[in-house]
Protein backbone atom coordinates (compact mmCIF):
# COMPACT_ATOMS: atom_id res chain seq x y z
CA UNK A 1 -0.16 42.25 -32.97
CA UNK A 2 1.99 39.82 -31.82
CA UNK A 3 1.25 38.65 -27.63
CA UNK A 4 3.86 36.66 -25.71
CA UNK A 5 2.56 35.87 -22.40
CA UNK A 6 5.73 34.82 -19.32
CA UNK A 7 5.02 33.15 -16.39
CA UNK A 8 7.94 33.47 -14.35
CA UNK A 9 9.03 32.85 -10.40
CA UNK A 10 8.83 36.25 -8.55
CA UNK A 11 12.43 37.07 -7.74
CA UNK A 12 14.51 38.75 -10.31
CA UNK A 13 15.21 42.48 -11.01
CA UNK A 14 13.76 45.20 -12.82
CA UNK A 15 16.69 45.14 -15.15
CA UNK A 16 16.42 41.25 -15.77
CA UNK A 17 13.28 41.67 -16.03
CA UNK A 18 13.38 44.45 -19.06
CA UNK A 19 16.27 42.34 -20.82
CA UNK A 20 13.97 39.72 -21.08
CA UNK A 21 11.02 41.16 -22.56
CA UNK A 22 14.03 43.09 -24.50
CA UNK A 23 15.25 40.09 -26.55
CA UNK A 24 11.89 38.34 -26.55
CA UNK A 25 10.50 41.19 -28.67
CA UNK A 26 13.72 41.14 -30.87
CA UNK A 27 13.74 37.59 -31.64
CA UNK A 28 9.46 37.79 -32.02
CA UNK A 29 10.41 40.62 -34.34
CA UNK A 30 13.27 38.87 -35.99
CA UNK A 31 11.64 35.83 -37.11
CA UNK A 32 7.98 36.80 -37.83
CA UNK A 33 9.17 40.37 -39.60
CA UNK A 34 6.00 41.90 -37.41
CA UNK A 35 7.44 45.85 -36.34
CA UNK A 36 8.66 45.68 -32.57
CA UNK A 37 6.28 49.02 -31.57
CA UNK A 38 3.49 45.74 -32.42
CA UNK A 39 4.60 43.24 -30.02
CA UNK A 40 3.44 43.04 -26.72
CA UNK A 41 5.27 40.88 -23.90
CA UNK A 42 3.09 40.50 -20.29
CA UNK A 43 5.23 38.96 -17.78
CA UNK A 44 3.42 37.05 -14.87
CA UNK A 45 5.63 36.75 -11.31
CA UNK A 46 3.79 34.14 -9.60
CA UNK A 47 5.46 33.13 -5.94
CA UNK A 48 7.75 29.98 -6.25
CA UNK A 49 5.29 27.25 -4.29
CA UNK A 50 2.71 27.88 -7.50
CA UNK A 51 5.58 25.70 -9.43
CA UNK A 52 6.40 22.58 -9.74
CA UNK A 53 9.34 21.11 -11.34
CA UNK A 54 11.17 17.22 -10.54
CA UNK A 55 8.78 16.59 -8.26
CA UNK A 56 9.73 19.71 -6.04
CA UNK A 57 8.07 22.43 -5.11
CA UNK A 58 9.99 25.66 -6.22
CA UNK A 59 11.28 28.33 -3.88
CA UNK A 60 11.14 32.23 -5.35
CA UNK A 61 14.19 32.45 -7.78
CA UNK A 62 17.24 33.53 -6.64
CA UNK A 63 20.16 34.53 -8.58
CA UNK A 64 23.42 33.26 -8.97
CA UNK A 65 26.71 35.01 -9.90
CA UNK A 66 25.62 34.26 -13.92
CA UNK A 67 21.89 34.06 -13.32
CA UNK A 68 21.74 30.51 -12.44
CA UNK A 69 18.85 29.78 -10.56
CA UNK A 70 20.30 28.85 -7.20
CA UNK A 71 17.42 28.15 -5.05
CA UNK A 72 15.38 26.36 -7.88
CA UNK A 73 18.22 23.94 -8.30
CA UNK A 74 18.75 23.26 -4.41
CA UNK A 75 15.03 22.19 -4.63
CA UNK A 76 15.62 19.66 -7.26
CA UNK A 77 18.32 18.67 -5.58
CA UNK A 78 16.58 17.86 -2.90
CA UNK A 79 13.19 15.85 -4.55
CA UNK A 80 16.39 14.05 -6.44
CA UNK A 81 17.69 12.50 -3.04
């Protein structure tokens, strides 16, 4: 049985949420032929502060109009100046 584990910033949807364990299990499926009833996908939300990306420490995400992660990149904006 197949186990992805996702550690993710807290602050998306349910229905993100779904599409990405959605097209993780298709693609698992996809390239390693294993059934998708056998995969199993656990996605963590941890707050934002347990992260750490640039040098900055991430905010919870928050979405832009196409997903973009607007608050993450105002943080690396910000450890970049």
């Amino acid at each position: 049985m197949p186990y992805i584990r996702c550690d993710i910033r807290r602050g998306r949807s349910d229905e993100q949420r779904e599409q990405l364990c959605t097209r993780i299990t298709e693609a698992v499926s996809r390239i390693t032929g294993a059934p998708v009833g056998s995969i199993l996908v656990l996605v963590n939300e941890h707050a934002g502060g347990n992260f750490m990306e640039g040098g900055a420490i991430l905010p919870d995400y928050v979405a832009g109009p196409n997903g973009e992660d607007l608050a993450g990149e105002a943080a690396l904006k910000r450890a970049q100046s």
